[in-house]
C-alpha atoms as a PDB file:
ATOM      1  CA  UNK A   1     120.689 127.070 119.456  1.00  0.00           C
ATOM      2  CA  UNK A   2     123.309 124.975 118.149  1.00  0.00           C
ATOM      3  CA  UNK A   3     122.772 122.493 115.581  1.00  0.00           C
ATOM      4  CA  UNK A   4     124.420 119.828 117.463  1.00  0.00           C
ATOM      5  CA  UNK A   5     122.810 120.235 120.674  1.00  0.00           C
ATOM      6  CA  UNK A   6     118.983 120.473 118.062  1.00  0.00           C
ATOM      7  CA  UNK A   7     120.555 117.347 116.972  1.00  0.00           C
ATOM      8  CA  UNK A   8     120.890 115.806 120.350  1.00  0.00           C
ATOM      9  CA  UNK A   9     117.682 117.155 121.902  1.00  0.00           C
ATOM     10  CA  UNK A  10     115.465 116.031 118.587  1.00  0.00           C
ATOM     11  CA  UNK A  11     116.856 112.407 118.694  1.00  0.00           C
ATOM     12  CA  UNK A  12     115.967 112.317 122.555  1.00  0.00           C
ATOM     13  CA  UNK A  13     112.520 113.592 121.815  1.00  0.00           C
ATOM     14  CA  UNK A  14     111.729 110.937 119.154  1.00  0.00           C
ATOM     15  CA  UNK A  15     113.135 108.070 121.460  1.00  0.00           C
ATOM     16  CA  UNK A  16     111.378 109.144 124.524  1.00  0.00           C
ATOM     17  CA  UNK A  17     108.061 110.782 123.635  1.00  0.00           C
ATOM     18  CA  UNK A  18     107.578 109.983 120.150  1.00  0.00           C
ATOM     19  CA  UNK A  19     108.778 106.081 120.746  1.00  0.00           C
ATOM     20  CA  UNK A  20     109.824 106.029 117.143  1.00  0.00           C
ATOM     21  CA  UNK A  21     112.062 102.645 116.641  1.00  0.00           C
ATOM     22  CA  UNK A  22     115.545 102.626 116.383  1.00  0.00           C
ATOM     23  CA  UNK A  23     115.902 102.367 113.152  1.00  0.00           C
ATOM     24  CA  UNK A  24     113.519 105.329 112.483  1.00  0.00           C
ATOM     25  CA  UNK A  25     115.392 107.530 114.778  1.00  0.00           C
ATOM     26  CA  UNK A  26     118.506 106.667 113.103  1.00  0.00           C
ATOM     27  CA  UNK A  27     117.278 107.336 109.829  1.00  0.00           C
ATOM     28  CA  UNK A  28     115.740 110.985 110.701  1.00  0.00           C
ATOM     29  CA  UNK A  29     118.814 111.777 112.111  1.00  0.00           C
ATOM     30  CA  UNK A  30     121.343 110.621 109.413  1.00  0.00           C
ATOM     31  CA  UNK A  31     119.034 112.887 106.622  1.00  0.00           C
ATOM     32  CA  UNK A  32     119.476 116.135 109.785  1.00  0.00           C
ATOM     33  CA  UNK A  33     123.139 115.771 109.963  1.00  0.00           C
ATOM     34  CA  UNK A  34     123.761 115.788 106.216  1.00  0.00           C
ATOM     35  CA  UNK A  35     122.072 118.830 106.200  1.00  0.00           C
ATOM     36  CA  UNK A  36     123.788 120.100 109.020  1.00  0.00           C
ATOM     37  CA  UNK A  37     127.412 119.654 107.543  1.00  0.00           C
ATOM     38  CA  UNK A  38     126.094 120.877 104.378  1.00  0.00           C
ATOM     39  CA  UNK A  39     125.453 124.223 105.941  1.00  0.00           C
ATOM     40  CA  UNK A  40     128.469 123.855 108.327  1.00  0.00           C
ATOM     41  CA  UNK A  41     131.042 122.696 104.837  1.00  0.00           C
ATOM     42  CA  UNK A  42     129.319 125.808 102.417  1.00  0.00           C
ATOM     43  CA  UNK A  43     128.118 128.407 104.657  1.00  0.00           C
ATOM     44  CA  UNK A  44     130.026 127.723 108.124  1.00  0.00           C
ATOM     45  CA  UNK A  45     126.672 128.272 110.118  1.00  0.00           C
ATOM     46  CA  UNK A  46     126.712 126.252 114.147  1.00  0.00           C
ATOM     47  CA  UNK A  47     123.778 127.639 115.091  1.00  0.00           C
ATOM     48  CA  UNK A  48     119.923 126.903 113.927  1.00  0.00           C
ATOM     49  CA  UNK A  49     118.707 130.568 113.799  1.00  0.00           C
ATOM     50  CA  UNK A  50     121.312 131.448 111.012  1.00  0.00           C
ATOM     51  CA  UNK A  51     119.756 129.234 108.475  1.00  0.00           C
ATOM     52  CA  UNK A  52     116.957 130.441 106.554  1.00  0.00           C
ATOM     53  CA  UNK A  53     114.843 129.825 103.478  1.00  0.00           C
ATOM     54  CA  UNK A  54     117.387 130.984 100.788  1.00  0.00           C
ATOM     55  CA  UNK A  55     119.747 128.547 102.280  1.00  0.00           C
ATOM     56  CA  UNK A  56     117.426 125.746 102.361  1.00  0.00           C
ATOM     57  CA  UNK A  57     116.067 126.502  98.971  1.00  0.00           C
ATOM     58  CA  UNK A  58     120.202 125.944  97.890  1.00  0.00           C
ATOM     59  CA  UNK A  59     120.872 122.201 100.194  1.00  0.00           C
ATOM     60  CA  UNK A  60     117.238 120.928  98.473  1.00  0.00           C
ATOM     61  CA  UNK A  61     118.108 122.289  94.782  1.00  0.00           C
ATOM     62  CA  UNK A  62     121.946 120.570  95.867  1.00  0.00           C
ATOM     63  CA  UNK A  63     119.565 117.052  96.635  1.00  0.00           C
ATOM     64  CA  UNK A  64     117.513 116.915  93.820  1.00  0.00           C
ATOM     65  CA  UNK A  65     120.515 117.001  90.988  1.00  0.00           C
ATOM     66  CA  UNK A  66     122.255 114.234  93.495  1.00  0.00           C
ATOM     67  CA  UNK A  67     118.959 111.979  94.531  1.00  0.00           C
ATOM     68  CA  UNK A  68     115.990 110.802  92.897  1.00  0.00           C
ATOM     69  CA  UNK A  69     112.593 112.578  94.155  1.00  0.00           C
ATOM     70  CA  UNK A  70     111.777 109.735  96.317  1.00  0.00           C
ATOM     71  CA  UNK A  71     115.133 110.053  98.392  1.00  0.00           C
ATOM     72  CA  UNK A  72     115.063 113.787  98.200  1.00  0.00           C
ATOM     73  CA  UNK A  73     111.390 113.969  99.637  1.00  0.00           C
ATOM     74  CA  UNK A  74     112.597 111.434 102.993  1.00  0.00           C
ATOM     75  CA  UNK A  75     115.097 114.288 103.204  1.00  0.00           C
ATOM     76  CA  UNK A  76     112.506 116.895 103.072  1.00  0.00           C
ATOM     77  CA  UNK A  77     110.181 115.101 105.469  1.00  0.00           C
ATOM     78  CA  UNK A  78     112.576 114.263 107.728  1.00  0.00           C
ATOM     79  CA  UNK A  79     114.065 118.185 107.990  1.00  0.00           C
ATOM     80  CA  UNK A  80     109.946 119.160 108.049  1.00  0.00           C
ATOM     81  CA  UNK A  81     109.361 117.225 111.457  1.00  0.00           C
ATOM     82  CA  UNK A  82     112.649 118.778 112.865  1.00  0.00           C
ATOM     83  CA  UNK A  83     111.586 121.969 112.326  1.00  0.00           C
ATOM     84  CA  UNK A  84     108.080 121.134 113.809  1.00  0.00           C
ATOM     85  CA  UNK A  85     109.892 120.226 116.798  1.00  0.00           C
ATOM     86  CA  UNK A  86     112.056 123.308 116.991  1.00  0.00           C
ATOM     87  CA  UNK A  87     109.327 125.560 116.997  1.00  0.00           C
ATOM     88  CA  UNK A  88     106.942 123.601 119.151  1.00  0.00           C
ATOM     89  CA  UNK A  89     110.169 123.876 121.559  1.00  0.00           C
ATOM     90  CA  UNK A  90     111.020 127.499 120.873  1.00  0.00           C
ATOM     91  CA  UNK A  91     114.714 126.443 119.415  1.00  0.00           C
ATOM     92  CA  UNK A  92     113.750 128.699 116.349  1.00  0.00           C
ATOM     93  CA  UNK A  93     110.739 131.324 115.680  1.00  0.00           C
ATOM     94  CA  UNK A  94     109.701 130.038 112.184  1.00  0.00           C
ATOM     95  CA  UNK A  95     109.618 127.039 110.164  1.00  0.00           C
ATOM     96  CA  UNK A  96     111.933 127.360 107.618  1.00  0.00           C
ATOM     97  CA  UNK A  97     110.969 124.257 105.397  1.00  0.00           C
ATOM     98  CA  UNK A  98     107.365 125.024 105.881  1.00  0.00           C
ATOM     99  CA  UNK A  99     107.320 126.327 101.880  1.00  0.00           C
ATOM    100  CA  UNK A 100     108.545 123.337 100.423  1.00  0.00           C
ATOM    101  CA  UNK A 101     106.683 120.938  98.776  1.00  0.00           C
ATOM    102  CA  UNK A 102     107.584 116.932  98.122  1.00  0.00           C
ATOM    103  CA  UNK A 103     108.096 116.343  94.540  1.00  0.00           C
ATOM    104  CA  UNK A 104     104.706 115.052  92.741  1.00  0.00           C
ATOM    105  CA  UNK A 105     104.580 110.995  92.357  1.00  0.00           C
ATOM    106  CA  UNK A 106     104.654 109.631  89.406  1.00  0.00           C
ATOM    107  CA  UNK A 107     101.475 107.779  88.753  1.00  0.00           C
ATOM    108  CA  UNK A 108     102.202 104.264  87.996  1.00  0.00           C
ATOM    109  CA  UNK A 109      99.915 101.098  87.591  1.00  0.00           C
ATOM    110  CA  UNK A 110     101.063  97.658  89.055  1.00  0.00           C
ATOM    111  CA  UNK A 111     101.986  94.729  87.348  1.00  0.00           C
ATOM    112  CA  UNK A 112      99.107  91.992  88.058  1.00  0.00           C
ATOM    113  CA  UNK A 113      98.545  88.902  86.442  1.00  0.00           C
ATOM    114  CA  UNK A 114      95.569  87.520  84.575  1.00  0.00           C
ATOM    115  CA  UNK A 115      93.304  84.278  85.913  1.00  0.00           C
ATOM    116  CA  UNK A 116      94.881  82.122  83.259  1.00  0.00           C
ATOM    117  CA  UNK A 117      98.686  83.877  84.421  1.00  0.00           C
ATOM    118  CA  UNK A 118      97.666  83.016  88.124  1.00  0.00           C
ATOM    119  CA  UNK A 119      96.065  79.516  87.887  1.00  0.00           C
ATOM    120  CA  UNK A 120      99.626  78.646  85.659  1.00  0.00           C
ATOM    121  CA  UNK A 121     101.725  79.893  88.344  1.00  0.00           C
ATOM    122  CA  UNK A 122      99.564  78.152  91.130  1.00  0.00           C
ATOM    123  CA  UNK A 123      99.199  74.793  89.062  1.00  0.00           C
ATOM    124  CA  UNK A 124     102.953  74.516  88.046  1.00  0.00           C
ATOM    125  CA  UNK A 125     103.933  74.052  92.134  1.00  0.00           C
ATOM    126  CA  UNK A 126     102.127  69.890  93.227  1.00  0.00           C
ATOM    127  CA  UNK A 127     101.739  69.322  96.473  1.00  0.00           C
ATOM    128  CA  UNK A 128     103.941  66.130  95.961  1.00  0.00           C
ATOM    129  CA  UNK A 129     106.257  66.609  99.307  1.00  0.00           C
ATOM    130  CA  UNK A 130     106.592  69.080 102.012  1.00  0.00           C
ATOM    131  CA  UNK A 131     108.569  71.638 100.542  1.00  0.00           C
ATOM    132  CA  UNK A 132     106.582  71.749  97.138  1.00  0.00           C
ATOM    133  CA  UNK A 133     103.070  71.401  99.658  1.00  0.00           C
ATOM    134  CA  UNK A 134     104.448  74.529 102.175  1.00  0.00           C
ATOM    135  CA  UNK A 135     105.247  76.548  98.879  1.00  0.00           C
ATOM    136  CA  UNK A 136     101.805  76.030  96.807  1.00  0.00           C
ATOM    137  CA  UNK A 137     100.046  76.899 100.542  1.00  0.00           C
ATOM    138  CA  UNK A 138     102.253  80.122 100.166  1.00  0.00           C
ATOM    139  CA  UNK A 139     101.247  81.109  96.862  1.00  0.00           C
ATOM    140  CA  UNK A 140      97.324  80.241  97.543  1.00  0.00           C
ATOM    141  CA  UNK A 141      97.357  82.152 100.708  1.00  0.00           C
ATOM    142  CA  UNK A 142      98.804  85.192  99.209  1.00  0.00           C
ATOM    143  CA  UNK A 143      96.661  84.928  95.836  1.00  0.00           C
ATOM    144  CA  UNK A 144      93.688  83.935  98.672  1.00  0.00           C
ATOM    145  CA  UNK A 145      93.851  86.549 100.812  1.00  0.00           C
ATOM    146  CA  UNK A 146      96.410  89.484  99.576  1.00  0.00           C
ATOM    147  CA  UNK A 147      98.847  89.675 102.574  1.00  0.00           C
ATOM    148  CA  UNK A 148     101.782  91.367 102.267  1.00  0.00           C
ATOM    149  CA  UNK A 149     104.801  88.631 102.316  1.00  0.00           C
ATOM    150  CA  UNK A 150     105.876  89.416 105.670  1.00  0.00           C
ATOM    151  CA  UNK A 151     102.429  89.347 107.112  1.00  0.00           C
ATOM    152  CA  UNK A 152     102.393  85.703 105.486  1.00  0.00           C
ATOM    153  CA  UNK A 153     105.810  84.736 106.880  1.00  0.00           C
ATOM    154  CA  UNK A 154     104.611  85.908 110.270  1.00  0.00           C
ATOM    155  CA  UNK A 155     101.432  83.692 110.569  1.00  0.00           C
ATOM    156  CA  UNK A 156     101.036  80.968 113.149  1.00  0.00           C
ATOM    157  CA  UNK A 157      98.586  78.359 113.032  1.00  0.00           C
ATOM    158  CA  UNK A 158      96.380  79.848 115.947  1.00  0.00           C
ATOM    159  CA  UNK A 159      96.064  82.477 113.005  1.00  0.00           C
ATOM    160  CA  UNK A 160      94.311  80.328 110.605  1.00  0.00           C
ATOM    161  CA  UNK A 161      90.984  79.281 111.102  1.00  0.00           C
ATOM    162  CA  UNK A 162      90.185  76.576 107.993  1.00  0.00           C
ATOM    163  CA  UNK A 163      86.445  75.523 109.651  1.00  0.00           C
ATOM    164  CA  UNK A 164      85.413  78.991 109.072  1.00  0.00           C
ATOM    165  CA  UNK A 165      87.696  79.762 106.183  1.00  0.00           C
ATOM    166  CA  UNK A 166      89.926  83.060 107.456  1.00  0.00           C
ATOM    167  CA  UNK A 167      93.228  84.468 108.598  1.00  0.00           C
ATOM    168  CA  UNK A 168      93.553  86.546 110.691  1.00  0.00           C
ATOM    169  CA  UNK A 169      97.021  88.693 110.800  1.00  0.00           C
ATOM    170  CA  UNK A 170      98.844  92.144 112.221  1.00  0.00           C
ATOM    171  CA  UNK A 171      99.023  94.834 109.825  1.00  0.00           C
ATOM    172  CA  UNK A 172     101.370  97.570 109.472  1.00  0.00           C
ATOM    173  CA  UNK A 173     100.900  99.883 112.470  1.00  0.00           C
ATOM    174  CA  UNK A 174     100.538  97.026 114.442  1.00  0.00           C
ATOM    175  CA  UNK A 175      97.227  96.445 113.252  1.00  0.00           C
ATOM    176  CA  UNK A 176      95.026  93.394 113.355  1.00  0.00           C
ATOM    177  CA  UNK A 177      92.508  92.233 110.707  1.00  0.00           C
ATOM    178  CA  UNK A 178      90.630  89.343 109.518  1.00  0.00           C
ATOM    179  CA  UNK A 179      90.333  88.239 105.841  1.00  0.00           C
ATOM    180  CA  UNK A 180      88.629  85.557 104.288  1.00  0.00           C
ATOM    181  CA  UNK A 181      90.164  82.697 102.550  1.00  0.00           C
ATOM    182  CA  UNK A 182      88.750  80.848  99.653  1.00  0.00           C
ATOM    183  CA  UNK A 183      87.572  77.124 100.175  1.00  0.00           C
ATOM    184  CA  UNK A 184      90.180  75.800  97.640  1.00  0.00           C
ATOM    185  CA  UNK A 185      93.149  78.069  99.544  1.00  0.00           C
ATOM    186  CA  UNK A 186      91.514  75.620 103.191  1.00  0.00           C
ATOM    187  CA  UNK A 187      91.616  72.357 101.462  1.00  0.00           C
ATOM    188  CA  UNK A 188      95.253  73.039 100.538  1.00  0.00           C
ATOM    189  CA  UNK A 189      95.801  74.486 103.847  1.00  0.00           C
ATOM    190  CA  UNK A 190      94.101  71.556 105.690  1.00  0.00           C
ATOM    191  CA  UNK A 191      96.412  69.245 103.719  1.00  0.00           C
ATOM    192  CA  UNK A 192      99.484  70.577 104.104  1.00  0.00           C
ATOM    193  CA  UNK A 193      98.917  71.100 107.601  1.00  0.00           C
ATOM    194  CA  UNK A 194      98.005  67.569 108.513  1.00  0.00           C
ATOM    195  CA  UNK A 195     100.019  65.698 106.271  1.00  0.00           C
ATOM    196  CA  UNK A 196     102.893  67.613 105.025  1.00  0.00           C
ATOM    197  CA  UNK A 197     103.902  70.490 107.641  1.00  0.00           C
ATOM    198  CA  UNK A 198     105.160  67.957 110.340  1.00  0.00           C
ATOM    199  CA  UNK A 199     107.885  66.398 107.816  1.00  0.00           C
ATOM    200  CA  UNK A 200     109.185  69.721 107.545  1.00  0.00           C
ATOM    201  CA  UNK A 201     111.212  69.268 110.775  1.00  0.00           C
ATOM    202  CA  UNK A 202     111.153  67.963 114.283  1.00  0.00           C
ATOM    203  CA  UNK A 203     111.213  70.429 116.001  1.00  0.00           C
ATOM    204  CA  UNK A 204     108.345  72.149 117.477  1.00  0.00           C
ATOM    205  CA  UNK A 205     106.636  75.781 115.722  1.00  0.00           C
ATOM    206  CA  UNK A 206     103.633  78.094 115.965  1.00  0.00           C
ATOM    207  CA  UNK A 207     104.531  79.501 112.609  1.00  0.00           C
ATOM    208  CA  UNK A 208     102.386  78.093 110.081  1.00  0.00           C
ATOM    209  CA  UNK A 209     105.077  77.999 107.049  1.00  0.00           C
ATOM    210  CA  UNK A 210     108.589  77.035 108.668  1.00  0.00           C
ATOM    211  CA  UNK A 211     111.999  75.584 106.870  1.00  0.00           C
ATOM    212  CA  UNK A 212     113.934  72.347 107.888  1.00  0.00           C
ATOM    213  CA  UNK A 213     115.362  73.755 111.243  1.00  0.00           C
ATOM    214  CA  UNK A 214     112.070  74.480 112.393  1.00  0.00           C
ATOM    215  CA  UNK A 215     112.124  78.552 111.884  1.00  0.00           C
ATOM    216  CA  UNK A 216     109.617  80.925 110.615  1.00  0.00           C
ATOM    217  CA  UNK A 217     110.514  81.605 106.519  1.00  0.00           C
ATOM    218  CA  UNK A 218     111.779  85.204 105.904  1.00  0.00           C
ATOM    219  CA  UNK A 219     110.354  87.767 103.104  1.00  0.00           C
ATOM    220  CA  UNK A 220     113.717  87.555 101.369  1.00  0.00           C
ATOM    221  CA  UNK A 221     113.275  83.375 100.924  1.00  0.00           C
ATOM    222  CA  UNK A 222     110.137  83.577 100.176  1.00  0.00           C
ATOM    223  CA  UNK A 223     111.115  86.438  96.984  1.00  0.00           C
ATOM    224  CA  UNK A 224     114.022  83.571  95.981  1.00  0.00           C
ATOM    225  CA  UNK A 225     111.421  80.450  96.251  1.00  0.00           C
ATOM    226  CA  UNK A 226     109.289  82.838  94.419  1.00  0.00           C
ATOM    227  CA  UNK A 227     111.817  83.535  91.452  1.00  0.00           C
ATOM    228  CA  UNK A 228     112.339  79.870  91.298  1.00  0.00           C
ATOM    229  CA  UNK A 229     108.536  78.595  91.035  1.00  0.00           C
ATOM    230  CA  UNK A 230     108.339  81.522  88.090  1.00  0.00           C
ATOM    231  CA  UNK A 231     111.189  80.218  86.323  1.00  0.00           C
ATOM    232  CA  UNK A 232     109.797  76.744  85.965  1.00  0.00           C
ATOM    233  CA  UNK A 233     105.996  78.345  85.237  1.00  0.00           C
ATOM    234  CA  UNK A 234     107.042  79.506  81.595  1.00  0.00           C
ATOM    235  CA  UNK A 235     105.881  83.208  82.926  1.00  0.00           C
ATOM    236  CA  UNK A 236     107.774  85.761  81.230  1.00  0.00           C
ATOM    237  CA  UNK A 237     106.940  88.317  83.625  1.00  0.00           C
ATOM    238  CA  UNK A 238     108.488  90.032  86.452  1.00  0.00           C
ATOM    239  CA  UNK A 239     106.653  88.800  89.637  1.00  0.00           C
ATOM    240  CA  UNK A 240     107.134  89.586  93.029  1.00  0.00           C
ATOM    241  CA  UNK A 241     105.732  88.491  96.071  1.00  0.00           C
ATOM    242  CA  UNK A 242     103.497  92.098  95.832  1.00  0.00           C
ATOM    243  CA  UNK A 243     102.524  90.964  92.376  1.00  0.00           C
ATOM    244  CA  UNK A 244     100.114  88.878  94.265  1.00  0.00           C
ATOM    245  CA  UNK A 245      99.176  91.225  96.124  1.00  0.00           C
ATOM    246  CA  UNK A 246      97.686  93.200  92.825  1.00  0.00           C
ATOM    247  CA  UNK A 247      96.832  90.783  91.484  1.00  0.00           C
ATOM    248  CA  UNK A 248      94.408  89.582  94.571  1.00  0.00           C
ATOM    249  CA  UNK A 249      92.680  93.121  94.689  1.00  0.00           C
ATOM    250  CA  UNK A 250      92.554  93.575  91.434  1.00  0.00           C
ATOM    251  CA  UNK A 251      90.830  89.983  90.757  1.00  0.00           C
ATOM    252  CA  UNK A 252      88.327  91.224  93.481  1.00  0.00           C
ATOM    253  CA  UNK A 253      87.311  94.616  91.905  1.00  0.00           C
ATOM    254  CA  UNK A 254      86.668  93.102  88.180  1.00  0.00           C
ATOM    255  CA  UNK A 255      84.667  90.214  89.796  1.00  0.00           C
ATOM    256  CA  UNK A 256      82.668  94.198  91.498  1.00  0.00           C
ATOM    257  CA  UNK A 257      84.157  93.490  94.464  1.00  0.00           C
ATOM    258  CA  UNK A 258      83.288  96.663  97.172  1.00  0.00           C
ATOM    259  CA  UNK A 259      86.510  99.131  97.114  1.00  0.00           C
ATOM    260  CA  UNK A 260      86.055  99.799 100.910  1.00  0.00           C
ATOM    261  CA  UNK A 261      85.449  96.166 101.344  1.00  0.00           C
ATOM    262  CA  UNK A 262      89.139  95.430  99.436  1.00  0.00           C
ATOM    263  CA  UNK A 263      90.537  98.159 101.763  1.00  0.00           C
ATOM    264  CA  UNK A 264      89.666  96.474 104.688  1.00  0.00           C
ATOM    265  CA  UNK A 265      91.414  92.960 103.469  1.00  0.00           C
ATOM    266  CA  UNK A 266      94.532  94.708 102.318  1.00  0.00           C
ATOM    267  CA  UNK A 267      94.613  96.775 105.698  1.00  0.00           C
ATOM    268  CA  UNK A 268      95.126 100.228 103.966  1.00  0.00           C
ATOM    269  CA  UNK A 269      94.737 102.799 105.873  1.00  0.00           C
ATOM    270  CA  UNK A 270      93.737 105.121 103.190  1.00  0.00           C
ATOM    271  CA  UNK A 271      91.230 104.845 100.484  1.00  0.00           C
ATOM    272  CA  UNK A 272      92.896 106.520  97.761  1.00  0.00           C
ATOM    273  CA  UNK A 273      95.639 103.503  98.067  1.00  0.00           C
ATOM    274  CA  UNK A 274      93.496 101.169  97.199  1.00  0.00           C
ATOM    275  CA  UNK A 275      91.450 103.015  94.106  1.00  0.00           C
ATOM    276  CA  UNK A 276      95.348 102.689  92.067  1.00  0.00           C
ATOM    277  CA  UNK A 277      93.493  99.024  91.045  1.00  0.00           C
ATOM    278  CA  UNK A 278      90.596 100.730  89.328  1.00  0.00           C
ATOM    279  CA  UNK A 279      93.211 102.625  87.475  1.00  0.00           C
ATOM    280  CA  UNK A 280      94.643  98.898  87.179  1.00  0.00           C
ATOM    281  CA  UNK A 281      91.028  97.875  85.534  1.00  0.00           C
ATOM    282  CA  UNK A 282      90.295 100.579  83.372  1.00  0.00           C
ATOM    283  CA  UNK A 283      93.678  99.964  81.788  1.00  0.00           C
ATOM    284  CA  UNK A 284      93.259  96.588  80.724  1.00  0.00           C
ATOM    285  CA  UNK A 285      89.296  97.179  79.693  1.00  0.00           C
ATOM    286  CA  UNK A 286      90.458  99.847  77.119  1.00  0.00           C
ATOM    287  CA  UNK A 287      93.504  97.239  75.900  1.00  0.00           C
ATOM    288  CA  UNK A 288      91.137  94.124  75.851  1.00  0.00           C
ATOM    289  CA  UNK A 289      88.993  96.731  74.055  1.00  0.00           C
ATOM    290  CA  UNK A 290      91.734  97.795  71.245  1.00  0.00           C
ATOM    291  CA  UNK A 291      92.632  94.348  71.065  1.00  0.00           C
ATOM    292  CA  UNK A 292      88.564  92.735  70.425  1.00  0.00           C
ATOM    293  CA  UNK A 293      86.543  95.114  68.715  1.00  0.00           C
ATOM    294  CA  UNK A 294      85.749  94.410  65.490  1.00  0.00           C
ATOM    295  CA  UNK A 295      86.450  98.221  64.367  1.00  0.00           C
ATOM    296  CA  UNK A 296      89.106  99.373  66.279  1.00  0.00           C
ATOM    297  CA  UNK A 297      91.922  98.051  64.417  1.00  0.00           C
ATOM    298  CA  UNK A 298      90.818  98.520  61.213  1.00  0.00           C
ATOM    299  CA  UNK A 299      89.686 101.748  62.062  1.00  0.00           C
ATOM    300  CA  UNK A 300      93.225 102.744  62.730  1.00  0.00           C
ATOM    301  CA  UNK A 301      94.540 100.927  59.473  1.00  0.00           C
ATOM    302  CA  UNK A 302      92.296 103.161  57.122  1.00  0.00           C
ATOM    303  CA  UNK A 303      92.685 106.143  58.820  1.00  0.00           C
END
């Protein structure tokens, strides 16, 4: 089969049955033509059943002195589900990326914040007008509940129940779940919502945190108010919107918090993405532990 007409009959087959978005498609497909020329520019093969696993072993050793693993593995899943499809489809007899493996992750422990960090950041934002109540309701929410940002920036106030103290929100895959809220996250909530929210504009909203015009706040204003309320906390760290996020879950599981129970709240689909914040934990018990016992310095200092 020709590689252009694989081309055009995978990118049909992930619009019409798979119902991937557009900007999915467009993604799998700009990773399948690159390795398409690359064959095409350094081996001048057109057709599918001339490429094999000596030639694929030579475009992946090609990405990974160009890309880091990360953007070399999208590469290699994206070329692993067009071979799926070719075979399924009997374009090609065998699966020529079928031997090669994604890159191993580097294991690496978010940045979260301490109580004393948090409460700083949360107590250097008064609730003194709208814009300073909207963005101390942002940061409680987030702290309260661990949304991601855009699942915060996509709330509406039918979303937020402050009687019963929870939110309830859509996930990634389109998911719903409920998570509780803390009774100091409502009060702030209840306040802001009465008294502050309807100086924010005129203009009618069912999102709960909106700007002057009316409209729903974005992730990427959110990340810039974020910056801003950091800058004037006399934090020295690097926090992001996510930092929250860790922070939340990892809050939960020192205070022996269930791990399938902080699953659930976070909406991860998998367990083993949520046990990274007993990594998180363990860290900072053995550096509180260096840093407190009576013999572990000195220990070091005779020895």
């Amino acid at each position: 089969m020709k590689c252009k007409d694989a081309i055009v009959e995978y990118k049909q087959y992930m619009i019409v049955e798979k119902g991937h978005s557009p900007k999915t498609v467009e993604s799998y497909i700009r990773d399948i033509k690159q390795f398409i020329e690359y064959m095409n520019q350094n081996f001048h093969i057109n057709d599918m059943a001339e490429i094999d696993k000596d030639l694929v072993y030579q475009y992946l050793k090609d990405l990974r002195t160009r890309l880091k693993n990360s953007s070399a593995d999208r590469h290699i899943v994206s070329l692993r589900q067009f071979y799926i499809f070719l075979v399924k489809e009997g374009k090609v007899q065998s699966n020529v990326m079928s031997s090669f493996e994604l890159a191993k992750k580097e294991q690496y422990l978010p940045e979260v914040l301490s109580v004393e960090e948090m409460n700083q950041l949360l107590s250097s934002v008064e609730m003194k007008d709208s814009i300073s109540a909207r963005n101390r309701c942002m940061l409680e929410i987030l702290y309260a509940s661990g949304l991601r940002v855009s699942e915060m920036c996509s709330l509406t106030l039918q979303n937020v129940n402050i009687q019963k103290g929870f939110v309830k929100c859509i996930g990634k895959g389109n998911k719903e779940r409920i998570v509780p809220m803390n009774k100091q996250c409502c009060h702030y909530l209840k306040e802001y919502i009465e008294n502050f929210r309807p100086q924010l504009s005129e203009k009618s909203s069912q999102y709960l945190f909106i700007n002057k015009k009316g409209q729903p706040l974005k992730r990427d204003d959110f990340y810039h108010l974020l910056q801003t309320i950091v800058q004037k906390s006399g934090l020295t760290k690097h926090i992001t919107p996510h930092t929250l996020r860790h922070t939340f879950a990892t809050h939960l599981l020192e205070n022996d918090a269930d791990l399938r129970s902080i699953q659930k709240m976070l909406g991860h689909s998998d367990i083993s993405t949520t046990t990274i914040y007993t990594h998180v934990s363990q860290s900072k018990t053995i550096e509180e532990y260096m840093k407190l016992h009576p013999r572990s310095q000195k220990g070091r200092q005779k020895s």
